[in-house]
C-alpha atoms as a PDB file:
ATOM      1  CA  UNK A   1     -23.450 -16.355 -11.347  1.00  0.00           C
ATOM      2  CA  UNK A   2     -23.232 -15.442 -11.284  1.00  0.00           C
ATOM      3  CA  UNK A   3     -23.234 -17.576  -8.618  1.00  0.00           C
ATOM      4  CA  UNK A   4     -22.108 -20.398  -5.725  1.00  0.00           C
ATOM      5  CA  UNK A   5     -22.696 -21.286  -1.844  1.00  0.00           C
ATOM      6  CA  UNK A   6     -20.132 -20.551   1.217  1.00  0.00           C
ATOM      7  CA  UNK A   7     -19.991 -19.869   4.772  1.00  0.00           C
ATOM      8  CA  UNK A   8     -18.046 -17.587   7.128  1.00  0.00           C
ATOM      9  CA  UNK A   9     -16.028 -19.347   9.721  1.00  0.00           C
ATOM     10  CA  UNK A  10     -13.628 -16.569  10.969  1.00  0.00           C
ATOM     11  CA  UNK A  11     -12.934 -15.083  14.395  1.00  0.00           C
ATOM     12  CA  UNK A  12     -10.877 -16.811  17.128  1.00  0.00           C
ATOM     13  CA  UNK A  13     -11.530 -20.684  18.011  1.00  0.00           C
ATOM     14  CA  UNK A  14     -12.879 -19.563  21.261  1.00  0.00           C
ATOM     15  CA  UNK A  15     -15.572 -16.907  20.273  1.00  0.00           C
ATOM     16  CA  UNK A  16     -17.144 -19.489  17.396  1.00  0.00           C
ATOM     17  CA  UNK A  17     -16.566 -23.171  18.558  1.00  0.00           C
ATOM     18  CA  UNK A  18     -19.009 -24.219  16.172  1.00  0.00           C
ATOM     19  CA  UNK A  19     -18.018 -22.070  12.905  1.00  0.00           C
ATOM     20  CA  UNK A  20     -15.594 -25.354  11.758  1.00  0.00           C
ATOM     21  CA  UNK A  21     -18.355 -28.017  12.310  1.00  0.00           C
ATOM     22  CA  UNK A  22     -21.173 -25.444   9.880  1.00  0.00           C
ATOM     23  CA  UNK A  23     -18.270 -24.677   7.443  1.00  0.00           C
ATOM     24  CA  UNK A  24     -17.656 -28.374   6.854  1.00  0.00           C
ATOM     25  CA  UNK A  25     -21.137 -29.490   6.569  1.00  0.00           C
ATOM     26  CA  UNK A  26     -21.898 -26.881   3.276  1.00  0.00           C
ATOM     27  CA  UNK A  27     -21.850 -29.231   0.432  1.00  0.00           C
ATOM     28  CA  UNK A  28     -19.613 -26.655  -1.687  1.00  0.00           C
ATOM     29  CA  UNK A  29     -15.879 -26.689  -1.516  1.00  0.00           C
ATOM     30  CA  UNK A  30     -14.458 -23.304  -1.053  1.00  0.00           C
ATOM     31  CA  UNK A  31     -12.268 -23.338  -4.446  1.00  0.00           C
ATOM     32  CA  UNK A  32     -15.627 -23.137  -6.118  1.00  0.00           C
ATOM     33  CA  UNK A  33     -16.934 -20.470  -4.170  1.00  0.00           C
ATOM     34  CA  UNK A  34     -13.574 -18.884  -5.172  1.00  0.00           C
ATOM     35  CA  UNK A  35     -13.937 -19.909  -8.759  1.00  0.00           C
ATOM     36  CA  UNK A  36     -17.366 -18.151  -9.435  1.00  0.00           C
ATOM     37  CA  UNK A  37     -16.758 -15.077  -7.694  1.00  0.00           C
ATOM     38  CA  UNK A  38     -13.008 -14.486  -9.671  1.00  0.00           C
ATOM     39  CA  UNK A  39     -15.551 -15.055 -12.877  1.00  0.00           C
ATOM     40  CA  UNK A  40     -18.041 -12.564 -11.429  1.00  0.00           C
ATOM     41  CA  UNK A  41     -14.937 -10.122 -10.726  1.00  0.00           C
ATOM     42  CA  UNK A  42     -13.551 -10.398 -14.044  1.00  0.00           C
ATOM     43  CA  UNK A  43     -16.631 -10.073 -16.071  1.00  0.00           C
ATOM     44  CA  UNK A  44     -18.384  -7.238 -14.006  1.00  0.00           C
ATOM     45  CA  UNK A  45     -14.332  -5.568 -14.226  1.00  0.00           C
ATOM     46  CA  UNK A  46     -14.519  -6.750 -18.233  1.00  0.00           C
ATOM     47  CA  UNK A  47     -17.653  -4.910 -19.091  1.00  0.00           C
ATOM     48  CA  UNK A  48     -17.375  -1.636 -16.884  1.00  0.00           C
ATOM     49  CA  UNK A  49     -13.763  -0.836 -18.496  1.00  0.00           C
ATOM     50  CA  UNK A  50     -15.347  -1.480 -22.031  1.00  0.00           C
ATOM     51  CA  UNK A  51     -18.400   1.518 -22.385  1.00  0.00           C
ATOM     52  CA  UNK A  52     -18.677   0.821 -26.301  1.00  0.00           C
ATOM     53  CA  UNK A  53     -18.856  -2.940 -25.618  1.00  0.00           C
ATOM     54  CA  UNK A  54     -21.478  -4.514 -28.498  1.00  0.00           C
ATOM     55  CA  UNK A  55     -24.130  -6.935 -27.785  1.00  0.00           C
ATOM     56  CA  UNK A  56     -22.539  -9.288 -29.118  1.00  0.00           C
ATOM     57  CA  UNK A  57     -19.240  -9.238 -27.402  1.00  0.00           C
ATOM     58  CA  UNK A  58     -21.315  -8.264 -23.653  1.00  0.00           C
ATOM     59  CA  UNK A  59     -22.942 -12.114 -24.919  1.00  0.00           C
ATOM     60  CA  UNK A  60     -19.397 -13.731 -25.531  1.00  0.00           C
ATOM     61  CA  UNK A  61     -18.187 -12.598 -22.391  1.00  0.00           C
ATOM     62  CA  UNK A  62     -21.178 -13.592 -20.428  1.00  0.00           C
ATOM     63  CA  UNK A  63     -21.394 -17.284 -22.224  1.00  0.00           C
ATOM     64  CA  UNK A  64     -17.319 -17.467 -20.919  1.00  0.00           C
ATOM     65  CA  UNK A  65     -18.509 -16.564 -17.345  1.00  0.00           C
ATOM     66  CA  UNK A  66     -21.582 -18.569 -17.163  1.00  0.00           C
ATOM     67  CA  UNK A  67     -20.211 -21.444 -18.753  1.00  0.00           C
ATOM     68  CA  UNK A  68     -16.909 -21.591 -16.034  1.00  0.00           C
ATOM     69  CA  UNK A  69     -19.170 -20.256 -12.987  1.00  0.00           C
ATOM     70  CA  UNK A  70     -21.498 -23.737 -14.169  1.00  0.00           C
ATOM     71  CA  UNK A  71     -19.121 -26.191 -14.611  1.00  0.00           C
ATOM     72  CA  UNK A  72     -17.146 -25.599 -11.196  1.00  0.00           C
ATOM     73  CA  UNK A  73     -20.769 -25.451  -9.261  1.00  0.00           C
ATOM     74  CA  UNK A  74     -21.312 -28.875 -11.166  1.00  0.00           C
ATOM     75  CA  UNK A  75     -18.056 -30.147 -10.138  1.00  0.00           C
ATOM     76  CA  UNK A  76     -18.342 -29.041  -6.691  1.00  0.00           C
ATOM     77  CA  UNK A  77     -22.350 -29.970  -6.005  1.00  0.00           C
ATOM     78  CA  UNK A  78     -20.926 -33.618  -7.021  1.00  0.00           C
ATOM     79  CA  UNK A  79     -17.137 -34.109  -5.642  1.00  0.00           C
ATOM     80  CA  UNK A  80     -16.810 -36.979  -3.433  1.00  0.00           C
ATOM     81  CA  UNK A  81     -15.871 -36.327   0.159  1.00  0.00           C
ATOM     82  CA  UNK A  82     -17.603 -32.449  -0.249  1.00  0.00           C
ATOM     83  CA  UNK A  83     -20.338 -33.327   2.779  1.00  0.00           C
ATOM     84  CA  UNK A  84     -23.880 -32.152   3.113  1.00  0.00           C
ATOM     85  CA  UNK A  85     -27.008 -34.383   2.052  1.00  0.00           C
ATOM     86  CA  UNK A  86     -28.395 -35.575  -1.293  1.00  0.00           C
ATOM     87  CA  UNK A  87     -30.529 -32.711  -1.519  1.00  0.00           C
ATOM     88  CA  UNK A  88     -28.505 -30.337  -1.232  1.00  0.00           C
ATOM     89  CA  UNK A  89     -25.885 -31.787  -3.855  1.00  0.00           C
ATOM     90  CA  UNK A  90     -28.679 -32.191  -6.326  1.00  0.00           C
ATOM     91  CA  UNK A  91     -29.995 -28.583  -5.487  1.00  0.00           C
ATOM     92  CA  UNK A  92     -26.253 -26.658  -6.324  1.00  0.00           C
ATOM     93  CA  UNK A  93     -26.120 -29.030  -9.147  1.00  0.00           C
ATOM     94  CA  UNK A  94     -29.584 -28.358 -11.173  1.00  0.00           C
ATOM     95  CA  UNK A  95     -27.972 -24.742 -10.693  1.00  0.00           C
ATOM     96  CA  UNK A  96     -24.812 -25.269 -11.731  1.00  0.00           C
ATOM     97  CA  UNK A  97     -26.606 -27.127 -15.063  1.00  0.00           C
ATOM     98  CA  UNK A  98     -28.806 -23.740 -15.700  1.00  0.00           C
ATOM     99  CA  UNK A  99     -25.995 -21.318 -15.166  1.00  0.00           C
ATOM    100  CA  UNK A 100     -24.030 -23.475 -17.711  1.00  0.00           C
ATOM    101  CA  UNK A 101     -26.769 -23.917 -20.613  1.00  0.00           C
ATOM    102  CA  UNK A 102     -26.845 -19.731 -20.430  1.00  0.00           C
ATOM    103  CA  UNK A 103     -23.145 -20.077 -20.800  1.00  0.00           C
ATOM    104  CA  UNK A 104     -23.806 -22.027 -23.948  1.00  0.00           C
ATOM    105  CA  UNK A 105     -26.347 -20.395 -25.747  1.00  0.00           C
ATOM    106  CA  UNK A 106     -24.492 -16.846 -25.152  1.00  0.00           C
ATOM    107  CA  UNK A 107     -21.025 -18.587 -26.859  1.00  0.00           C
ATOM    108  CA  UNK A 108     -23.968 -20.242 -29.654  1.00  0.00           C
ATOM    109  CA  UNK A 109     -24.969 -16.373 -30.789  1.00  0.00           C
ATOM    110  CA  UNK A 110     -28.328 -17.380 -30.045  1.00  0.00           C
ATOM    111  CA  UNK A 111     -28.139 -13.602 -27.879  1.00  0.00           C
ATOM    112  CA  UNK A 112     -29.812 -11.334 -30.301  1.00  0.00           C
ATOM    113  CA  UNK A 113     -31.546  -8.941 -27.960  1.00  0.00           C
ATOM    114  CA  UNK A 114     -30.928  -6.766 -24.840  1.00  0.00           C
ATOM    115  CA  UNK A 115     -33.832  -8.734 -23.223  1.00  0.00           C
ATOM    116  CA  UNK A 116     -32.760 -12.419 -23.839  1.00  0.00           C
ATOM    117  CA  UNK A 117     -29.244 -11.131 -22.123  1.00  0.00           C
ATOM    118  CA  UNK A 118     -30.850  -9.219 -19.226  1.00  0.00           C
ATOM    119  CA  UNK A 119     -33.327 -12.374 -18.367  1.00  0.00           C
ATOM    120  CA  UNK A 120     -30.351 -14.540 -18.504  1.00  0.00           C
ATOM    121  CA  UNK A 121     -28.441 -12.418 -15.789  1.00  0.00           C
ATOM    122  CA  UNK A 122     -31.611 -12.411 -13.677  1.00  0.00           C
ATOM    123  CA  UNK A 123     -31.915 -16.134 -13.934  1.00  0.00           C
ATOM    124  CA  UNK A 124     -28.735 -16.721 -13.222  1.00  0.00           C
ATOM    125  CA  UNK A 125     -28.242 -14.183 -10.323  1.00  0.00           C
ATOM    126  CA  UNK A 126     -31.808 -15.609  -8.741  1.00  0.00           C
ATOM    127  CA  UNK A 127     -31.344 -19.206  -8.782  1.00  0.00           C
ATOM    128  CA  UNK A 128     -27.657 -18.897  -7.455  1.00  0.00           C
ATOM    129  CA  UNK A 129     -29.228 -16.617  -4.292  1.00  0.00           C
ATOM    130  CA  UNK A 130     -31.980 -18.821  -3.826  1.00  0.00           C
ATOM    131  CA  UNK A 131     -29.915 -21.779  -3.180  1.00  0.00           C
ATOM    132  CA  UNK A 132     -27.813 -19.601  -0.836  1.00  0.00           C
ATOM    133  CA  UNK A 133     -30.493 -18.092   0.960  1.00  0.00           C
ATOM    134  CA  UNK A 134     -32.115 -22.137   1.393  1.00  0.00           C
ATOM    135  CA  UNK A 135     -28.724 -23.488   2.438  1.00  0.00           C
ATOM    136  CA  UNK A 136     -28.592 -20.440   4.925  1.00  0.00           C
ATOM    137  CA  UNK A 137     -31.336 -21.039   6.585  1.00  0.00           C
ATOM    138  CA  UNK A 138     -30.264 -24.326   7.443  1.00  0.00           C
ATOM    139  CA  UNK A 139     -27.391 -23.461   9.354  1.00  0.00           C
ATOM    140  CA  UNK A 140     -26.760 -21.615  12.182  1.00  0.00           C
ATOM    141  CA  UNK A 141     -24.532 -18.460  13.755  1.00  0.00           C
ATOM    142  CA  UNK A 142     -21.643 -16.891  11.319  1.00  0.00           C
ATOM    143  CA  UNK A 143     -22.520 -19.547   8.440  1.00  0.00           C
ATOM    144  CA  UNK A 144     -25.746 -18.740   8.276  1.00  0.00           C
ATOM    145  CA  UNK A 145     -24.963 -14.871   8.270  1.00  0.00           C
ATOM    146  CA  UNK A 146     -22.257 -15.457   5.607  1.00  0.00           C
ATOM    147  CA  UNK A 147     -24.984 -17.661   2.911  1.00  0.00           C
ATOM    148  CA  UNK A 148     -27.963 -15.261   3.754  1.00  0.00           C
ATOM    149  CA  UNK A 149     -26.043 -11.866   2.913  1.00  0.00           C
ATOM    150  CA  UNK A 150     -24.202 -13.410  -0.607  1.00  0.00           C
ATOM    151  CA  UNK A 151     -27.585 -14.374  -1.276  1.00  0.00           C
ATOM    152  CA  UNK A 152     -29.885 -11.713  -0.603  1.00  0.00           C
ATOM    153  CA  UNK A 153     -26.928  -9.833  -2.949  1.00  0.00           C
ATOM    154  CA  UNK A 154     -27.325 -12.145  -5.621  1.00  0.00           C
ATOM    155  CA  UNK A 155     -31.139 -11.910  -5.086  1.00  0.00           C
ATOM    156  CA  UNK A 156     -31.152  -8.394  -5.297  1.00  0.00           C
ATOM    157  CA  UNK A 157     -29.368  -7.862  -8.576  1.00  0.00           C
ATOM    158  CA  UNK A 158     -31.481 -10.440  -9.913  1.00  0.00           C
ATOM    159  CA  UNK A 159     -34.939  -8.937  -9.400  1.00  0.00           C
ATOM    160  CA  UNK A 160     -33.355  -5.221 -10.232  1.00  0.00           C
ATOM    161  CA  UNK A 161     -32.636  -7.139 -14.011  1.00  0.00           C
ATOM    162  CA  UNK A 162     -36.499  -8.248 -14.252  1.00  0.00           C
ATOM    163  CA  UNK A 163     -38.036  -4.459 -12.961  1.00  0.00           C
ATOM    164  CA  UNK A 164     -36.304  -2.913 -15.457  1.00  0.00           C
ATOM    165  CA  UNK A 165     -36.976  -4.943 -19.378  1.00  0.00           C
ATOM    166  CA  UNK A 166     -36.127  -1.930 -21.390  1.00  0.00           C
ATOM    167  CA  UNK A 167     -32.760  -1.530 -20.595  1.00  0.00           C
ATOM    168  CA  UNK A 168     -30.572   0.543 -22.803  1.00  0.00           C
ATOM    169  CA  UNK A 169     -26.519  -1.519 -23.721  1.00  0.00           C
ATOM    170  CA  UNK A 170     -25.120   0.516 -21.792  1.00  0.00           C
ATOM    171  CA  UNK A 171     -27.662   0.829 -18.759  1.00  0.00           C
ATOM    172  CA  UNK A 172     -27.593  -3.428 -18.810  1.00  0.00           C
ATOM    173  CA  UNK A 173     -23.344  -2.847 -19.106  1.00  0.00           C
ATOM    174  CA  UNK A 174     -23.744  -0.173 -15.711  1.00  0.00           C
ATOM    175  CA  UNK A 175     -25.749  -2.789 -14.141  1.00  0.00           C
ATOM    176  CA  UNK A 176     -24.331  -5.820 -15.305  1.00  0.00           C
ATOM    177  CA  UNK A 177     -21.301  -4.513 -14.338  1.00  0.00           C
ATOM    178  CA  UNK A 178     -21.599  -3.372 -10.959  1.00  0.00           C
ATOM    179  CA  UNK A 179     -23.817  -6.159  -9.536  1.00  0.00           C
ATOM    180  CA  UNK A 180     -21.211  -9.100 -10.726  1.00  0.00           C
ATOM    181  CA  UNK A 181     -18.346  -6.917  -8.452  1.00  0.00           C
ATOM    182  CA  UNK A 182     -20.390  -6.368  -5.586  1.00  0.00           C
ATOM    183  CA  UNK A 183     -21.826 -10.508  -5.873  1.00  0.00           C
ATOM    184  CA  UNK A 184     -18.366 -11.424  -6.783  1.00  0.00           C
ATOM    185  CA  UNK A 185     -16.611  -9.467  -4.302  1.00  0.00           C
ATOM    186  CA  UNK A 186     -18.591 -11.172  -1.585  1.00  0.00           C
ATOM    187  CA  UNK A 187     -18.424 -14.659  -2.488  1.00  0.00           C
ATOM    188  CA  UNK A 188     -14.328 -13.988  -3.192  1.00  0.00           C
ATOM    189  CA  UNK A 189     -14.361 -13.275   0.903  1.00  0.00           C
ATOM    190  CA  UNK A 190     -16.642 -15.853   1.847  1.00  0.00           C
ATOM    191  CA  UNK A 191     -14.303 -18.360   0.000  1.00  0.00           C
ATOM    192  CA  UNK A 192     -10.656 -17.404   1.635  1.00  0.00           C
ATOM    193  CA  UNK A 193     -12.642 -17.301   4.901  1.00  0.00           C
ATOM    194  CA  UNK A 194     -14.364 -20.614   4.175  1.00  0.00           C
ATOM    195  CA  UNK A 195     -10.584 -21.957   3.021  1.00  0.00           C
ATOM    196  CA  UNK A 196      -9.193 -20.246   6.313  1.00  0.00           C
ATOM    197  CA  UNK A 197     -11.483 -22.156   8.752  1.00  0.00           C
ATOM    198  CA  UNK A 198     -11.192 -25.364   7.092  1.00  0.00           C
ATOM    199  CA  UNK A 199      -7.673 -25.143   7.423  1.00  0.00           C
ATOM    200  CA  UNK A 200      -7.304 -24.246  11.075  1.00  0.00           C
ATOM    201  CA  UNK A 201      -9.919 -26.912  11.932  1.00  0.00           C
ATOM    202  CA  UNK A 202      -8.773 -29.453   9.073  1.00  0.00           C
END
């Protein structure tokens, strides 16, 4: 949230020499990766087993997962010792500060319509691919694989928020739903991988 930046660095030592080197230069530590795909899971697993789930309480849950998914891609963009240039901090950061602020005014009630909430989800699901898909193409072999396909995901459900403005509740709670599991699915795998060949090459 949506939303947070990873690379894959499995495989045997051998096959990907390199995979330790690209996992260490992404400028987001893999407990935050971890931390916005759990949020992703839990939301998109909140709404789908709740089918008469109000506007209001679809918001409330949304501002809790926005607001978490922000503040640990603020925390992360800016840790000391993370790696990865200015730019790149700055970039996950200014992310991490929108994601939050739709945190907020979901948990502020300023929600009142289907739209407001669908264009906050595509925001959010956009901006957090974008900066995937940018750090991506910056790096090379299983890293740049791993950022491309989370992002393109994130992407994805983003645009599929925008095509469709007239959403019904519970076509936004189908889609909101199933797009935070699959995004959040994918960034939970990225992250034990990411934690897996730090560790191993620590």
């Amino acid at each position: 949230m949506t939303g947070a930046s990873a690379g894959v660095g499995g495989g045997t030592a051998g096959s990907w020499p390199d995979a330790a080197t690209e996992l260490r230069s992404i400028p987001v530590p893999w407990w935050t990766v971890l931390t916005t795909g759990i949020c992703a899971v839990a939301f998109g697993t909140a709404v789908l087993l709740w089918p008469d789930v109000s506007l209001r309480i679809m918001a409330a849950l949304a501002g809790v997962w926005l607001l978490v998914a922000g503040i640990a891609r603020i925390i992360g963009a800016f840790l000391p010792g993370s790696g990865g240039s200015i730019g790149r901090h700055v970039l996950s950061g200014i992310v991490g500060i929108v994601v939050l602020i739709g945190g907020l005014i979901c948990l502020r009630d300023l929600v009142s319509r289907l739209a407001v909430l669908a264009l906050l989800f595509a925001v959010t699901w956009i901006l957090s691919g974008l900066t995937e898909i940018l750090l991506g193409l910056q790096r090379t072999g299983p890293a740049r694989a791993g950022l491309l396909a989370v992002g393109l995901l994130s992407v994805a459900a983003g645009i599929a928020f925008l095509l469709m403005p007239d959403l019904s509740l519970a076509s936004l709670v189908l889609l909101t739903g199933i797009s935070s599991l699959v995004v959040g699915l994918g960034e939970v795998a990225l992250a034990m991988v990411l934690r897996k060949g730090r560790a191993k090459h620590a």
